[in-house]
Structure formats: structure tokens, C-alpha cells
Protein backbone atom coordinates (compact mmCIF):
# COMPACT_ATOMS: atom_id res chain seq x y z
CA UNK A 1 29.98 -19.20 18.22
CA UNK A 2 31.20 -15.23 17.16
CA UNK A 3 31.06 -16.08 13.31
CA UNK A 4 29.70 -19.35 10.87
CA UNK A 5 32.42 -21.70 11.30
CA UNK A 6 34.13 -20.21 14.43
CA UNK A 7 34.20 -21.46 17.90
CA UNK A 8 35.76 -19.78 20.78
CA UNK A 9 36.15 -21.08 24.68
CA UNK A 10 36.02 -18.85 27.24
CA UNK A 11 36.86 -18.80 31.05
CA UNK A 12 34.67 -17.02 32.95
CA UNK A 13 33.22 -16.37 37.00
CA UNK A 14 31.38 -18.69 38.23
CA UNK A 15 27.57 -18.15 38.40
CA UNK A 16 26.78 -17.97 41.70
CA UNK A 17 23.42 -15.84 41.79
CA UNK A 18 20.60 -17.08 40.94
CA UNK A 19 16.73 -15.68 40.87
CA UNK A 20 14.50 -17.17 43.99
CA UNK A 21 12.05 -19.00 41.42
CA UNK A 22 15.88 -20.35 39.51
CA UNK A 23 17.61 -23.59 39.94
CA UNK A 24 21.63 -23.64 39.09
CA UNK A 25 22.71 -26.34 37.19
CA UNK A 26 26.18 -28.30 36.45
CA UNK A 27 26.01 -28.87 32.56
CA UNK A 28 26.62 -32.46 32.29
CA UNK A 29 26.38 -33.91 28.54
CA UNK A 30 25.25 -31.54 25.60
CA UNK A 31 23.64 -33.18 21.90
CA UNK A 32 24.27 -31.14 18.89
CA UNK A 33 21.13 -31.14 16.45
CA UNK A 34 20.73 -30.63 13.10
CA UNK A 35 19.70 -26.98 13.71
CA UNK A 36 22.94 -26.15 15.57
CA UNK A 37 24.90 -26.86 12.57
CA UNK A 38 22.67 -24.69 10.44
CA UNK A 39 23.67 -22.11 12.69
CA UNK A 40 27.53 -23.54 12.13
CA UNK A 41 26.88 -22.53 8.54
CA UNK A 42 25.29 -19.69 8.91
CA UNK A 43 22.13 -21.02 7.50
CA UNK A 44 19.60 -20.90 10.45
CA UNK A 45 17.23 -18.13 9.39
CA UNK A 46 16.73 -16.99 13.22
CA UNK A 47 19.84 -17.02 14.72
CA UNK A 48 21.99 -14.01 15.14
CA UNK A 49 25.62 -14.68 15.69
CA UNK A 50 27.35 -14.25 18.48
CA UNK A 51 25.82 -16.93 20.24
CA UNK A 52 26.07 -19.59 22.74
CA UNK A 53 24.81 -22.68 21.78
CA UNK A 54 23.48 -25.81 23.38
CA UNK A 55 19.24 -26.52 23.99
CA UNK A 56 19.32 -30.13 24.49
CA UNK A 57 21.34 -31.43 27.40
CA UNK A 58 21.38 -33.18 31.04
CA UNK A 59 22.73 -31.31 34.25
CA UNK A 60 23.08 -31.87 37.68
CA UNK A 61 21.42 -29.25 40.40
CA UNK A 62 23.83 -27.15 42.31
CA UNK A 63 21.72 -24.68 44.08
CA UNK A 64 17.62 -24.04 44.67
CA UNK A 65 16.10 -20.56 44.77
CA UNK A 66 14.25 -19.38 47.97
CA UNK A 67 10.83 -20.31 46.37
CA UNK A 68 11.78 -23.63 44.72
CA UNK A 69 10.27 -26.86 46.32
CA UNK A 70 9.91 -29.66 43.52
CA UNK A 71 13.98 -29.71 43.27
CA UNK A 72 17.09 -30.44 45.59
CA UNK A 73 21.00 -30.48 45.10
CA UNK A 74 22.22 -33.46 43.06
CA UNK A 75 18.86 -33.85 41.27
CA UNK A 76 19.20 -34.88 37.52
CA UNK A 77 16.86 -32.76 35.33
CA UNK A 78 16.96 -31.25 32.31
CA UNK A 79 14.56 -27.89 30.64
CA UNK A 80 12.78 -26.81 28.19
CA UNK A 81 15.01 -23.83 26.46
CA UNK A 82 11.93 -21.72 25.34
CA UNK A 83 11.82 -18.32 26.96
CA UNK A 84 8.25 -17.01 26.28
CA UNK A 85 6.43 -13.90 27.14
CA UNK A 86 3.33 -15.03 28.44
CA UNK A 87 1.47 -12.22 27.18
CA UNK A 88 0.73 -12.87 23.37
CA UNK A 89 -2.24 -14.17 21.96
CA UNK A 90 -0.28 -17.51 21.30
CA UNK A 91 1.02 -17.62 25.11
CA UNK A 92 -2.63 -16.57 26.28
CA UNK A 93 -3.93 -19.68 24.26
CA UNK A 94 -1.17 -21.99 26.02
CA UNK A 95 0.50 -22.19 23.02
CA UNK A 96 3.48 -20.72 24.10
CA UNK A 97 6.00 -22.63 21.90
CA UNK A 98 5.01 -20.63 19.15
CA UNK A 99 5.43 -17.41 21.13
CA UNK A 100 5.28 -14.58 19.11
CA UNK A 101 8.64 -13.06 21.08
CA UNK A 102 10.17 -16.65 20.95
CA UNK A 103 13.82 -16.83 21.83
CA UNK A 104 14.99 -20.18 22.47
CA UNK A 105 18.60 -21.08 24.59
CA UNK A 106 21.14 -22.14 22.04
CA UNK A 107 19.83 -19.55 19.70
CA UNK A 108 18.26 -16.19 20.44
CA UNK A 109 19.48 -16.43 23.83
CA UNK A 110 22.34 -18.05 25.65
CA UNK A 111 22.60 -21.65 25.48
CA UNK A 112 24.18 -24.14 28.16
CA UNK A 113 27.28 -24.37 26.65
CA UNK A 114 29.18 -23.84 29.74
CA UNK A 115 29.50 -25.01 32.64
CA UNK A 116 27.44 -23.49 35.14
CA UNK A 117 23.90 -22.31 34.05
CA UNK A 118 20.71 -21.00 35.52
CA UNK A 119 17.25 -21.80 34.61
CA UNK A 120 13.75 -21.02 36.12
CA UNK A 121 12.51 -24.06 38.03
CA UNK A 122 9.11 -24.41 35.78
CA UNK A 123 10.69 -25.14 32.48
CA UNK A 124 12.70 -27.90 34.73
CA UNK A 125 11.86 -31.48 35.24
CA UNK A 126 13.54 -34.18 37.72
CA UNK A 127 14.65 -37.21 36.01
CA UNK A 128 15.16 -40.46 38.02
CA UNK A 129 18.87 -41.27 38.26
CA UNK A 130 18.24 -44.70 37.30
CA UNK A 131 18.44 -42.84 33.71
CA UNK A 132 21.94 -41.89 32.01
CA UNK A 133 22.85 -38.36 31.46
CA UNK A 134 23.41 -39.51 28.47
CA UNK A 135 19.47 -40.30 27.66
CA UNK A 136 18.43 -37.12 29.38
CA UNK A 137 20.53 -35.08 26.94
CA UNK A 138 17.60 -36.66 24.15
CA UNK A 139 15.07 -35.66 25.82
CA UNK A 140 14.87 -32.31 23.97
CA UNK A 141 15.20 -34.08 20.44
CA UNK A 142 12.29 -36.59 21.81
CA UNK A 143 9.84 -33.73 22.78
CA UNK A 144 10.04 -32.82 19.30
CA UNK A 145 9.13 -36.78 18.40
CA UNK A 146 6.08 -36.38 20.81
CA UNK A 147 4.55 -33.22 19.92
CA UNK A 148 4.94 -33.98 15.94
CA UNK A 149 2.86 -37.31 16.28
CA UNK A 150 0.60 -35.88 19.04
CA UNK A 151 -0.64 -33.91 15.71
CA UNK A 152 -1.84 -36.82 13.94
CA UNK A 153 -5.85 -37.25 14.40
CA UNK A 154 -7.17 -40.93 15.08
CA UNK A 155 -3.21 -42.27 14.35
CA UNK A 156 -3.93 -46.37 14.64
CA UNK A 157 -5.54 -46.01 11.33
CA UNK A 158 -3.07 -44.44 9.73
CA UNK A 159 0.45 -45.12 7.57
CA UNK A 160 2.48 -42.78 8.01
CA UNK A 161 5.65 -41.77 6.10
CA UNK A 162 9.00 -40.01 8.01
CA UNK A 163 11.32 -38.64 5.79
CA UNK A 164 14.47 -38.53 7.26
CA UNK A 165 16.22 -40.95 9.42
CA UNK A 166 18.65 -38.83 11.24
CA UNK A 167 18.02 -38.70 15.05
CA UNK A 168 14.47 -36.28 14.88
CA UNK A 169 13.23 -38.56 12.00
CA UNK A 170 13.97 -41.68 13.98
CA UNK A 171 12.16 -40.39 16.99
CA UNK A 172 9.53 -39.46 15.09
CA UNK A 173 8.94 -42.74 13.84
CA UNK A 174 9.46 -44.59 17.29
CA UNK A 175 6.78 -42.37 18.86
CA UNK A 176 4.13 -43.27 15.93
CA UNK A 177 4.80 -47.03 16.43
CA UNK A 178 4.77 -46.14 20.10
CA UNK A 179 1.14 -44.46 19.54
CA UNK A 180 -0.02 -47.41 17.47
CA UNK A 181 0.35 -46.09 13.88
CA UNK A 182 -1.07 -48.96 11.68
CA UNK A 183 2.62 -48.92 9.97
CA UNK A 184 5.23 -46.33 9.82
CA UNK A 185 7.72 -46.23 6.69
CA UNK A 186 11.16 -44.21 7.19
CA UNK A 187 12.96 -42.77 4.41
CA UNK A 188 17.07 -41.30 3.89
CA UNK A 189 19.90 -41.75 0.68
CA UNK A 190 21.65 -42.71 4.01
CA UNK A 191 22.10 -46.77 4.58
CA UNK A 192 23.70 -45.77 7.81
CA UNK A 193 21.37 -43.95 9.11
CA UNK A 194 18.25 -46.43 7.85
CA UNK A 195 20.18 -49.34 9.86
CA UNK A 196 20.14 -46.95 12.98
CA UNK A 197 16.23 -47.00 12.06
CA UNK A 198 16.21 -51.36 12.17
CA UNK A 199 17.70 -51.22 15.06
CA UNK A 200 15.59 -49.22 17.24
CA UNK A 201 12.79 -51.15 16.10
CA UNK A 202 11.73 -49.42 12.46
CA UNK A 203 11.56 -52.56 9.82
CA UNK A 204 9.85 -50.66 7.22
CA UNK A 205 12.98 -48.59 5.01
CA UNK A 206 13.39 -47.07 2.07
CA UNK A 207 16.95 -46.16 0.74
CA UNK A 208 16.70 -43.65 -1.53
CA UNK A 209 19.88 -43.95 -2.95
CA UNK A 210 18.79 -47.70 -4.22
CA UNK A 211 14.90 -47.50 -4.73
CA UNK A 212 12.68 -44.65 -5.79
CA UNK A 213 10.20 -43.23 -3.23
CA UNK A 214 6.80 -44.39 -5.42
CA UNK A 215 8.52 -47.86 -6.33
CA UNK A 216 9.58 -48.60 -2.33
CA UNK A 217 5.33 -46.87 -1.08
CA UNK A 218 4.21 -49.83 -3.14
CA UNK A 219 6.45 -51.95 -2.09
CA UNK A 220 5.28 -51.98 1.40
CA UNK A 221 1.92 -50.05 1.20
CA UNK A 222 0.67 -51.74 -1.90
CA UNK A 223 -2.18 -49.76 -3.69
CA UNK A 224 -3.04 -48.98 0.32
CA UNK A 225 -0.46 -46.19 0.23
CA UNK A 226 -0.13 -43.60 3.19
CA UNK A 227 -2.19 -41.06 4.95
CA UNK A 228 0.21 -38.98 7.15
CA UNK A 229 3.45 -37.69 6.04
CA UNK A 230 6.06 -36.50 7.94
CA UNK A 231 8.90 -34.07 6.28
CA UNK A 232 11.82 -34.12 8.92
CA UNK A 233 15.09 -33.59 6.69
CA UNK A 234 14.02 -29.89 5.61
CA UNK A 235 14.63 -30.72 2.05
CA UNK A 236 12.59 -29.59 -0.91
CA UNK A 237 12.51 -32.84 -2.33
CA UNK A 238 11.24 -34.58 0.61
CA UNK A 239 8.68 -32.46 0.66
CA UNK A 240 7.53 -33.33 -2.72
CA UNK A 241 7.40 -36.98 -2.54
CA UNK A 242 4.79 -36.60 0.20
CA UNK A 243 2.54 -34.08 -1.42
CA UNK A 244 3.05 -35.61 -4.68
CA UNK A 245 2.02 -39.11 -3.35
CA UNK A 246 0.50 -39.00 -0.04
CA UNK A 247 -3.34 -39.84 -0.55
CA UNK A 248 -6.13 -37.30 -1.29
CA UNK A 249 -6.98 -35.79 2.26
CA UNK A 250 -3.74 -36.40 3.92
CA UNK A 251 -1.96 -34.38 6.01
CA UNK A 252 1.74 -33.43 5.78
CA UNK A 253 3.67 -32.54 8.78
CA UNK A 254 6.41 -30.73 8.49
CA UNK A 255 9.37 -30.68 11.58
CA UNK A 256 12.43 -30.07 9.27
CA UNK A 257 14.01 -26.52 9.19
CA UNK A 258 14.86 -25.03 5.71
CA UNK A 259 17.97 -23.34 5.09
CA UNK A 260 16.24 -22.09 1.52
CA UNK A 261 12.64 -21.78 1.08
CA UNK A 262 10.77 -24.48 -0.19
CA UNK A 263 8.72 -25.07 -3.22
CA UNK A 264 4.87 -26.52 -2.40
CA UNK A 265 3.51 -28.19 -5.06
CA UNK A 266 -0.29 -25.88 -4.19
CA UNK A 267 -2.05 -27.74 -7.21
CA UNK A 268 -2.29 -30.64 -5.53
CA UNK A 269 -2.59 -29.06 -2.02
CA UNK A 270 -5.78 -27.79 -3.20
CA UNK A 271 -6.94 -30.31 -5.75
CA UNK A 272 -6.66 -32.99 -3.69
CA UNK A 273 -7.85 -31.27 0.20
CA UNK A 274 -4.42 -31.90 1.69
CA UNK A 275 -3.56 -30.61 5.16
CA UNK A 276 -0.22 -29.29 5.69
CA UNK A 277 1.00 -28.68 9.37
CA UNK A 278 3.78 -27.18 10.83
CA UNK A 279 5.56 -28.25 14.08
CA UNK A 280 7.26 -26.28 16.44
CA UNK A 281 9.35 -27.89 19.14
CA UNK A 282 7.10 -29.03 22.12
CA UNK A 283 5.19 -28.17 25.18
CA UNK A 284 5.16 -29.34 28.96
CA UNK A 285 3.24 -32.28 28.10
CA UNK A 286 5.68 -33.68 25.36
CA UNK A 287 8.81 -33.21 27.67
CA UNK A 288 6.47 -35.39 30.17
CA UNK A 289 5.26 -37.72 27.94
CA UNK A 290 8.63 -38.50 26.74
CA UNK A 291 10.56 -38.67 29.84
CA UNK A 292 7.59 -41.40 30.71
CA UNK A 293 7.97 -43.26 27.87
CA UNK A 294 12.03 -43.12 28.20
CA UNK A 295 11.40 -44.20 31.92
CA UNK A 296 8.97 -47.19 30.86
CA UNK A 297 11.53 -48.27 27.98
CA UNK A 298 9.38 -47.72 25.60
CA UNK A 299 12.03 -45.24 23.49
CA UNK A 300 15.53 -47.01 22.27
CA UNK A 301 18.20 -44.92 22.52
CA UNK A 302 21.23 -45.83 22.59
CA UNK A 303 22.16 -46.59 18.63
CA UNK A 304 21.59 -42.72 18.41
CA UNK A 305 24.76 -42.01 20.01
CA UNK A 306 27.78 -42.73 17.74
CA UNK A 307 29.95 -40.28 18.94
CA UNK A 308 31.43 -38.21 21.56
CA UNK A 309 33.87 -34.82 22.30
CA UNK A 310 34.76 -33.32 25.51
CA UNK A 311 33.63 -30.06 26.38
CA UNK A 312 37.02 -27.80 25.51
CA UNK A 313 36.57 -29.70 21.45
CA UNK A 314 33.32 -28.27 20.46
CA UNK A 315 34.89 -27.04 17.23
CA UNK A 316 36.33 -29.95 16.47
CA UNK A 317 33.00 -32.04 16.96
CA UNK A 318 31.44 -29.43 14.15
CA UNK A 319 34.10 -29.98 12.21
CA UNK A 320 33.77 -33.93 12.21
CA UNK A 321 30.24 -33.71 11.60
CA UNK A 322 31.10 -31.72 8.33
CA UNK A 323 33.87 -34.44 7.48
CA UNK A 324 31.56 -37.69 8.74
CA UNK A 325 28.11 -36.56 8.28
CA UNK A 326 27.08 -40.31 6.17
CA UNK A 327 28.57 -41.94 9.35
CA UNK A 328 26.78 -39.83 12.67
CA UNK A 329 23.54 -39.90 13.85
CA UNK A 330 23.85 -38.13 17.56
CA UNK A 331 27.11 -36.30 19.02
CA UNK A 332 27.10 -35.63 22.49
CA UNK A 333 29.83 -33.11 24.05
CA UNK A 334 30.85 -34.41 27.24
CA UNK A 335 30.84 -30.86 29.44
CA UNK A 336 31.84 -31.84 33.26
């Protein structure tokens, strides 16, 4: 991507070296994510064009480095795209996805948008092939689903609130109900996207476009109401409705990314002891935990995907996701 709104294919050598600790992979099937249109538009506040994109995705293993043991040619896997530096005081702590000299594939650094790509062998993981490439390429997106909920203390007691019910907000939700959230709501304007939502298991909606946010909380909380809110649209008014309703001691998560800067209603942050989180992508243990959950069928998948573009279309996929956005939930470019 050289400019917002430009898209240009390339041929170029094969890779064919690779680092001894490095696997090389064949780029199977590529999502695009809410943040990679951001960068489409020119929006994403840490993304410097030009750039190749793609962070969530499946591949095939072409070649091992000399010190690689856990893989072999023909292995599925997919990777986590953070590169960190392993010397800050976040990396020092093991919280390396929040690296202070972040760059993540797809964004600060080249993604796998191409054919052939090389990756260090510890930010890889083996996926059965009883699994679709397909369902490996949501890995990423579920790793985000996993960490977000791992933040939620003593969950089972909670309701919890996920506004947005494009493909992070609906994994978000199907990991809380997976963790044993007492009930989990999901909110969108979209009907679309909030029937993707009943069919993966979510019965508690609320169409925004239809109901207002306090009228459908007492609806299906009654005077209960909710604990935990999650904000996962990265919209100023979503934000609101959970500080503005969520009960006194809550805590609001926030996973969405902000083209503007939000307003925070602070009176009530204050007034009434709210927590507000952030969360930032994922860590080893939420790439494991979700490929385990994939592998036990505990996540549901396949309504996500709605539609598909070969490799050589990638503009043409943006531009249908500007055209069709009420009608989309996951793309997947189809690479080799």
C-alpha cells in the first residue's frame, strides 16, 4: 500500500534465505481487519505508508533453519506479527506486546502479503491439519478475543457488555461465554452483523438502530445491569454508553482503535471508581489458548467469513469493503 487508497502488486525473487532460528512460509489465506482499512484510509495513527500489509493469516512451511526443531516442511502454522525488542522495561516484565519499540507485520514492518515470507520459529505455532487454513487465518483476530477477556477479574459473576459485533466484537463475546460470563450482551446499528452474533451462539442483541442502549440494558439486565464493558468498535459513542451506564466500580475495556481521539466522560470515571483498561493485541498464551479452544470446537467460525478475493485483487477487496461494509463481517484474500 504506497498511498491511502492505493494498492500496487509486485513481482519479485523468491525468498530463499532464511536466518537458522527462521522458518519460510507459503502464505496461504490472509483476513483483512478493521485496522487494515484504517490504514486504507489513512486513518491508523501508527502506520507509515508505504507498507505491506497482512498480520493475520495461515501458511504452509517451506523450509526450517539449522536450529529449528518444533517445525517440518508442510506444517500448517501461523505467528504472532509482533517484533519486540526484548530489552524494555515492558519486554523485561514479559509484557512484550506493549513493547515500547513495537512494530507489528502489516504495519510498521512488512506484512505477509506475498507469497513467500520468513518468520522466526518462536513467534510460530503448528496447527493440526485437521483445521482449515481458512480458521487459522482467525487465529490472530481470536488472540485479541482471548487476551481482552483474560482481563476480566472473577468473570462468572459478571455481565458483560461488547460493543461492536463485527468479527473482534464477536470473538470477544464468544470467549466471555466460553469463560463462563454470567451473560454477555452484544451491541451494533448493524442487523447483519447482530445475526452473525445469533448464530455463533450470542442470543443476547441489541440493535441500535431500533432500540436505545439504556432501554435494550433493561431489557435483558433488568435493574441488575452490567459490570464489565467492552468498547470494540473504536467509536466515541460506544464508549459513552458504557461509562455512562455501566455500574459504579466497573471496568471498561477498551480493544477498538480510534481514528480521532475520544472524549471520556472523567466525572463519572472518578465519581463513580470506574476502571478503564486498555488492550493490546495478545501474548503467547492467547495464541495458545485460542488455537485450543478452536481445536476443541469451542470457537464458531465459520459465519465470520462472508467473503473472499484472490491474492492479485487486494484492491478490489478494499474497495468492496468500502461499497458493502453493512453486508461483511470477515474477508479473506486467497494468496496461493
Amino acid at each position: 500500500m504506497v498511498s491511502p487508497g492505493k494498492i500496487i502488486v509486485a513481482n519479485v525473487e523468491d525468498l530463499v534465505d532464511i536466518k537458522d532460528n527462521q522458518i519460510l512460509l507459503n502464505i496461504k489465506k490472509i483476513g483483512v481487519c478493521g485496522s487494515d482499512i484504517h490504514v486504507y484510509h489513512g486513518k491508523h495513527p501508527f502506520t507509515p505508508f508505504p507498507v505491506v500489509q497482512g498480520h493475520e493469516y495461515s501458511a504452509v512451511v517451506m523450509k526450517v533453519g539449522k536450529q529449528v526443531k518444533d517445525f517440518a516442511v508442510g506444517d500448517y502454522v501461523t505467528a504472532r506479527p509482533q517484533l519486540t525488542c526484548s530489552q524494555c522495561g515492558p519486554c523485561r516484565k514479559g509484557n512484550y506486546n506493549v513493547c515500547t519499540n513495537l512494530k507489528v507485520e502489516g504495519f510498521q514492518a512488512p506484512g505477509v502479503a506475498q507469497d513467500l515470507f520468513a518468520v522466526d520459529a518462536d513467534r510460530a505455532y503448528r496447527i493440526p491439519k485437521e483445521i482449515s487454513l481458512d480458521h487459522i487465518a482467525l487465529i490472530e483476530p481470536a488472540a485479541v478475543g482471548a487476551h481482552a477477556t483474560a482481563k476480566i477479574e472473577n468473570i462468572v459473576d459478571k455481565n458483560i457488555v461488547v460493543m461492536g459485533a463485527g468479527p473482534i466484537g464477536n470473538l470477544i463475546a464468544q470467549f466471555a461465554l466460553i469463560r463462563g460470563a454470567r451473560s454477555v450482551v452484544i451491541t451494533d446499528f448493524n442487523a447483519f452483523r447482530l445475526e452473525k452474533a445469533k448464530e455463533v451462539g450470542i442470543a443476547n442483541t441489541i440493535n441500535l438502530a431500533t432500540e436505545g442502549f439504556e432501554a435494550g440494558i433493561l431489557r435483558i439486565f433488568g435493574t441488575v445491569g452490567f459490570q464489565v464493558g467492552i468498547e470494540a468498535v473504536g467509536v466515541n459513542a460506544a464508549l459513552d454508553n458504557l461509562v455512562n451506564n455501566i455500574e459504579k466500580g466497573g471496568e471498561v475495556i477498551i480493544v477498538g482503535v480510534y481514528e480521532e481521539h475520544p472524549n471520556l466522560n472523567m466525572g463519572f470515571v472518578c465519581e463513580h471508581e470506574l476502571t478503564i483498561k486498555g488492550s493490546m493485541m495478545y501474548k503467547d498464551e492467547d495464541y495458545k489458548e485460542a488455537i485450543s479452544f478452536l481445536c476443541h470446537n469451542k470457537l464458531v467460525l465459520d459465519p465470520l467469513i462472508t467473503h473472499r478475493f484472490d491474492f492479485i485483487d487486494y484492491q478490489k477487496a478494499y474497495e468492496f469493503i468500502d461499497v458493502n461494509s453493512k453486508d461483511i463481517m470477515k474477508v479473506i484474500i486467497d494468496v496461493n
